[in-house]
C-alpha atoms as a PDB file:
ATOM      1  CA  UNK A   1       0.000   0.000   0.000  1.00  0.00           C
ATOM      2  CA  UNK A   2       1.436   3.437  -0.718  1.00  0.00           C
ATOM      3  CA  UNK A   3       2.108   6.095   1.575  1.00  0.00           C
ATOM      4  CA  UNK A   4      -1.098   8.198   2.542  1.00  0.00           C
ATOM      5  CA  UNK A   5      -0.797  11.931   0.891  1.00  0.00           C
ATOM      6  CA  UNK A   6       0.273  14.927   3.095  1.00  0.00           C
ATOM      7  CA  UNK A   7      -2.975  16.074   3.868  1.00  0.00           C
ATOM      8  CA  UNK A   8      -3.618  18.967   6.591  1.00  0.00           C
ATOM      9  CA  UNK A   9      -7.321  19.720   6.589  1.00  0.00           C
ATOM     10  CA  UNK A  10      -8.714  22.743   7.730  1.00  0.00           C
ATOM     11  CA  UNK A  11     -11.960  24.722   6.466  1.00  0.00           C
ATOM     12  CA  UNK A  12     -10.766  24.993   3.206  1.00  0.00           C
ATOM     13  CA  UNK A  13     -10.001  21.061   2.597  1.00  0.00           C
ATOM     14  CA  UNK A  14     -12.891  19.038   0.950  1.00  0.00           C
ATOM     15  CA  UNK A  15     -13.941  15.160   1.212  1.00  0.00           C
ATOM     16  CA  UNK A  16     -12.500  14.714  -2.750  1.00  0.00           C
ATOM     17  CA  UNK A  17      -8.745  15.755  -1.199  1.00  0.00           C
ATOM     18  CA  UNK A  18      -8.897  19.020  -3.637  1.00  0.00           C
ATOM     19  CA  UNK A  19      -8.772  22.467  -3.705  1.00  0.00           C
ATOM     20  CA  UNK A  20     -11.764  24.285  -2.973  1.00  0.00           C
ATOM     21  CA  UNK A  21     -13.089  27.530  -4.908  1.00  0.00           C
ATOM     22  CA  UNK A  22     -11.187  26.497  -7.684  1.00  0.00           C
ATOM     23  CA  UNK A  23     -13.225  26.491 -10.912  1.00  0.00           C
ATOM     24  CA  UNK A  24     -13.097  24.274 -14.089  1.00  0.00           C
ATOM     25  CA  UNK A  25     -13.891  25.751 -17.134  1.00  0.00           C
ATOM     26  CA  UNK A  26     -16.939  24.661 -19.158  1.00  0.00           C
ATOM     27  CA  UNK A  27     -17.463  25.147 -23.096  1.00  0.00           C
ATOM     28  CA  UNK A  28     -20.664  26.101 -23.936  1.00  0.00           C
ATOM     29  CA  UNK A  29     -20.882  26.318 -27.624  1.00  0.00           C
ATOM     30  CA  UNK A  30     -22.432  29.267 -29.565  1.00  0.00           C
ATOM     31  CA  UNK A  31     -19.949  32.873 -29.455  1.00  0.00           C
ATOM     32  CA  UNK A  32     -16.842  31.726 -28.246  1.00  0.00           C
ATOM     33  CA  UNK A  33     -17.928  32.423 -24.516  1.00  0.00           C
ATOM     34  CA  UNK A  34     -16.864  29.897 -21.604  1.00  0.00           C
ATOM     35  CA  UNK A  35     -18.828  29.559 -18.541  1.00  0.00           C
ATOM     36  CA  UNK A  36     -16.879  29.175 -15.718  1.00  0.00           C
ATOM     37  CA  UNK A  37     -18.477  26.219 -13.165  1.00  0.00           C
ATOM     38  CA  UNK A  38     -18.235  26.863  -9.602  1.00  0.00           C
ATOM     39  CA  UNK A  39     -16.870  29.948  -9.690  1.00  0.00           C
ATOM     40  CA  UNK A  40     -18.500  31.766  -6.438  1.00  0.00           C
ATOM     41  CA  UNK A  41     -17.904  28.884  -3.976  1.00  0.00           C
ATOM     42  CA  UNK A  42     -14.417  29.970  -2.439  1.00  0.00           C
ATOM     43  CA  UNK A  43     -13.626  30.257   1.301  1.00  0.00           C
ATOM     44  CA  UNK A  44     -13.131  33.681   2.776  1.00  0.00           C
ATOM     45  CA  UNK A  45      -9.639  34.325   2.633  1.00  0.00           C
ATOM     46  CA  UNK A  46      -9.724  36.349   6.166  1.00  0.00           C
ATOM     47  CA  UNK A  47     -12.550  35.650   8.238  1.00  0.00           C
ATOM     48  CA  UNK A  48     -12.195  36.518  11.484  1.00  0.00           C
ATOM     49  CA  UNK A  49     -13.348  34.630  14.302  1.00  0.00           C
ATOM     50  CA  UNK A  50     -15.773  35.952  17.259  1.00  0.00           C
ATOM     51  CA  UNK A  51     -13.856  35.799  20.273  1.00  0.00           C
ATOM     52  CA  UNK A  52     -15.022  37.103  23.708  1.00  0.00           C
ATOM     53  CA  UNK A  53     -13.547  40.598  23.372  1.00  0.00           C
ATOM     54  CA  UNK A  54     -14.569  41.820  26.494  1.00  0.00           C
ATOM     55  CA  UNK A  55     -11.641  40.066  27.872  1.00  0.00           C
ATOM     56  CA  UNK A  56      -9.432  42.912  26.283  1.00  0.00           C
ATOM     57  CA  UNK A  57     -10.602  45.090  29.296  1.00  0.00           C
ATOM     58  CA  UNK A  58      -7.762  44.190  31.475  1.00  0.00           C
ATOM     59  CA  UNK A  59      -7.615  44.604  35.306  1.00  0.00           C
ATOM     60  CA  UNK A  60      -5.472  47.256  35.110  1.00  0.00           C
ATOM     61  CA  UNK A  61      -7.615  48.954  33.085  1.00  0.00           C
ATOM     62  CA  UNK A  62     -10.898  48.562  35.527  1.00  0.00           C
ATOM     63  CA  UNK A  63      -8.893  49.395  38.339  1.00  0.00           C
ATOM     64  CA  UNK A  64      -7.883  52.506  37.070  1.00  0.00           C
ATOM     65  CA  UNK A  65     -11.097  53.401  36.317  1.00  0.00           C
ATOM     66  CA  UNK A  66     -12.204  52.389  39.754  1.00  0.00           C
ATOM     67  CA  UNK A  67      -9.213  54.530  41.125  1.00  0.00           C
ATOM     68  CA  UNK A  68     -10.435  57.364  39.062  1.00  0.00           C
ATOM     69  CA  UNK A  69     -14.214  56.883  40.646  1.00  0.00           C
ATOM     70  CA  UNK A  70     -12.200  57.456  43.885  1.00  0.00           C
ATOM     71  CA  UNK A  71     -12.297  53.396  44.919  1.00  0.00           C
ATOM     72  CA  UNK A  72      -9.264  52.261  47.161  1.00  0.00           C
ATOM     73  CA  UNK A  73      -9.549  48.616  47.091  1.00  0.00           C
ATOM     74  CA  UNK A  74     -11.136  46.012  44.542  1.00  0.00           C
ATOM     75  CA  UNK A  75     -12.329  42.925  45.651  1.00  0.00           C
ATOM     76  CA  UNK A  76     -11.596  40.613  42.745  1.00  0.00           C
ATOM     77  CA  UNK A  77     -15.220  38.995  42.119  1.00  0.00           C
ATOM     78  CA  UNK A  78     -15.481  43.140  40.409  1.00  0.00           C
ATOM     79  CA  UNK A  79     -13.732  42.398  36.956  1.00  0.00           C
ATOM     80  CA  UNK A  80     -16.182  40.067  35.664  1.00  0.00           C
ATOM     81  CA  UNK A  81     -18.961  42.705  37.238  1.00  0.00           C
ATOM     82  CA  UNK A  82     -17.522  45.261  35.678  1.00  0.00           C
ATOM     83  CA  UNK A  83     -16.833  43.768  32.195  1.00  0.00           C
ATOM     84  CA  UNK A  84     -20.288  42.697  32.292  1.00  0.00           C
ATOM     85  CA  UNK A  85     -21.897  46.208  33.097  1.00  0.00           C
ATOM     86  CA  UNK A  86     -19.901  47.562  30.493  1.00  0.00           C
ATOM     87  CA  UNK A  87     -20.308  45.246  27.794  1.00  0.00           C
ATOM     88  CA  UNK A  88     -24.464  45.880  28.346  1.00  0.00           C
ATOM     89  CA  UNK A  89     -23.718  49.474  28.622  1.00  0.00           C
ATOM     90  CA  UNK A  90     -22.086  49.252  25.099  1.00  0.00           C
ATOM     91  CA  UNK A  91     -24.472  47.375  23.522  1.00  0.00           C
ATOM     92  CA  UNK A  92     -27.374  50.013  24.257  1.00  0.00           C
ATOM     93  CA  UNK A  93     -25.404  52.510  22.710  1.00  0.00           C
ATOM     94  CA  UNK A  94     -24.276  50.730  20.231  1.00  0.00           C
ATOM     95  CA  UNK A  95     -27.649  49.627  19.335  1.00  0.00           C
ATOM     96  CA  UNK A  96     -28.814  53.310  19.221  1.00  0.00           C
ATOM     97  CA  UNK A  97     -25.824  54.309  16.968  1.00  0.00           C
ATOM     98  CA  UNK A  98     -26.568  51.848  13.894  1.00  0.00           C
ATOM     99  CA  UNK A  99     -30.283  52.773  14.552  1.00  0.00           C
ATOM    100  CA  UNK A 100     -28.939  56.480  13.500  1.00  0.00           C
ATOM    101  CA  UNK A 101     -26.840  54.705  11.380  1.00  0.00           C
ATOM    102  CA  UNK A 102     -29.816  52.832   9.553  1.00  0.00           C
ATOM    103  CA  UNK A 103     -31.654  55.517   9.467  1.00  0.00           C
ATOM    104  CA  UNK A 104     -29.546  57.980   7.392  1.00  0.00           C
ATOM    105  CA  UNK A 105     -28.924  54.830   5.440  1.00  0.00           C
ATOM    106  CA  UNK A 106     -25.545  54.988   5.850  1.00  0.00           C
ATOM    107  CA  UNK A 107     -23.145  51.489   6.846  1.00  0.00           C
ATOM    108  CA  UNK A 108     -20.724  53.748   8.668  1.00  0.00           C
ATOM    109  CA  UNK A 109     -21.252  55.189  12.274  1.00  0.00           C
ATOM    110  CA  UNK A 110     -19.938  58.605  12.556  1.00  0.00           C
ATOM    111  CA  UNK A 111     -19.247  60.579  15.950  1.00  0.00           C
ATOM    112  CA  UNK A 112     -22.467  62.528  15.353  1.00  0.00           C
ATOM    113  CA  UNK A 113     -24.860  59.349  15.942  1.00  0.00           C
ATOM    114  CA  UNK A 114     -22.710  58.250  18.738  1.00  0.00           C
ATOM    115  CA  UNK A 115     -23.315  61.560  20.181  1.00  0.00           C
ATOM    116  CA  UNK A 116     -26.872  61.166  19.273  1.00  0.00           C
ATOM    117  CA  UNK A 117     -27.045  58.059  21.632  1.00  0.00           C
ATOM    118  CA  UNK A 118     -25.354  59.230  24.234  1.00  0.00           C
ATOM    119  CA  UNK A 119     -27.523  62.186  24.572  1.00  0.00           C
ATOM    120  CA  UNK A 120     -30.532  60.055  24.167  1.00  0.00           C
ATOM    121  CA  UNK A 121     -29.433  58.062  27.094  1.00  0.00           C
ATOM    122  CA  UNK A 122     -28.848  61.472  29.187  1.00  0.00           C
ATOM    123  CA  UNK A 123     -25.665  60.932  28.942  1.00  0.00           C
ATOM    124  CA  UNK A 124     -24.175  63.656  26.562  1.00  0.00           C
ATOM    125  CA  UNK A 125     -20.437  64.505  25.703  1.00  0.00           C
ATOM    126  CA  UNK A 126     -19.905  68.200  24.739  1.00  0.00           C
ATOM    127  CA  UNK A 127     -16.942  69.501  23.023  1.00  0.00           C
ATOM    128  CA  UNK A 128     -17.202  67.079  19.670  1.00  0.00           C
ATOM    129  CA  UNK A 129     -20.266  69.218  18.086  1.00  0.00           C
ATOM    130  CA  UNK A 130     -19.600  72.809  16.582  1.00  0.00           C
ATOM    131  CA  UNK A 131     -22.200  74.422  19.048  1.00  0.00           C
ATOM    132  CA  UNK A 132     -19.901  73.378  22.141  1.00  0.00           C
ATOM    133  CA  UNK A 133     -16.343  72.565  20.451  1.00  0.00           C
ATOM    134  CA  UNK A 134     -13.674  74.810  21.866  1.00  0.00           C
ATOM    135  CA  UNK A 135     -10.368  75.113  20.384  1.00  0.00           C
ATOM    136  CA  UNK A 136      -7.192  73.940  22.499  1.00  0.00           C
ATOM    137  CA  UNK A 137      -5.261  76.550  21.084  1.00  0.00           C
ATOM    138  CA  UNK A 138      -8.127  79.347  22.075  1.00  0.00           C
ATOM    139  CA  UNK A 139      -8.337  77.315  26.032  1.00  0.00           C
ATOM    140  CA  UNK A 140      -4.110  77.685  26.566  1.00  0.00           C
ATOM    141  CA  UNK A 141      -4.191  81.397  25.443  1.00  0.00           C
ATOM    142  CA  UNK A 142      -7.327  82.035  27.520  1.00  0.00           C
ATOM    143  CA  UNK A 143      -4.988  79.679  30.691  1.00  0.00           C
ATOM    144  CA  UNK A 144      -2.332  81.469  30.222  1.00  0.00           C
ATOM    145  CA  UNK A 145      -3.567  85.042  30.386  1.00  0.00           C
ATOM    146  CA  UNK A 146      -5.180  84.121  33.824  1.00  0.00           C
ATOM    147  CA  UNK A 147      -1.427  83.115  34.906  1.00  0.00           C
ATOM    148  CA  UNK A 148      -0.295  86.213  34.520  1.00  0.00           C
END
């Protein structure tokens, strides 16, 4: 019996041992034209898979927050806590901005509907809008004259 073939699966590997997405061509008679068969079944070349990204939000990073809320000491049952009232925090205003987003029928979310959101939720952020933006350039010169 010969050797098996080097064969190292994955998504991409089908039952027949070939390539898949690759497409054989097919004569169809009449003006010259050939029809190419299976040409739209490839694999996505990078497709990212879903992890749990709320994991990125480190315990350093809660505890500074909770050290800027003015909190001394963490008991550590918090981080999950925390990752979890943030992630459902997100999601509202996340939800919110592609509602904006849907709405303008637009696939990109743009710093007006997340302010849009946040306001909705009472929660609004000044200084990004040009009714409340003030320059930093304008805020030193105005600093620095009260030094004097």
């Amino acid at each position: 019996m010969p050797p098996a073939p080097a064969f190292r699966g994955g998504p991409w590997a089908s039952s027949s041992g070939g390539k898949r997405g690759t497409a054989s061509k097919v004569h169809q008679g009449g003006k010259g034209k050939t029809v190419l068969q299976n040409a739209g079944t490839g694999a996505k070349r990078h497709r990212k898979i879903m992890k749990d990204c709320i994991r990125g939000i480190t315990k350093p990073a809660i505890r500074r927050l909770a050290r800027r809320g003015g909190v001394k000491r963490i008991s550590a049952m918090i981080y999950d806590d925390a990752r979890e009232a943030l992630k459902t925090y997100l999601e509202s205003v996340l939800r919110d901005c592609v509602t904006y987003a849907e709405h303008r029928k637009a696939k990109t979310i743009t710093i007006q509907d997340v302010l849009h959101a946040l306001a909705r939720k009472g929660k609004p952020i000044y200084g990004f809008d040009p009714d409340t933006f003030v320059d930093p350039k304008s805020r030193k010169a105005k600093t620095a004259g009260i030094k004097d």
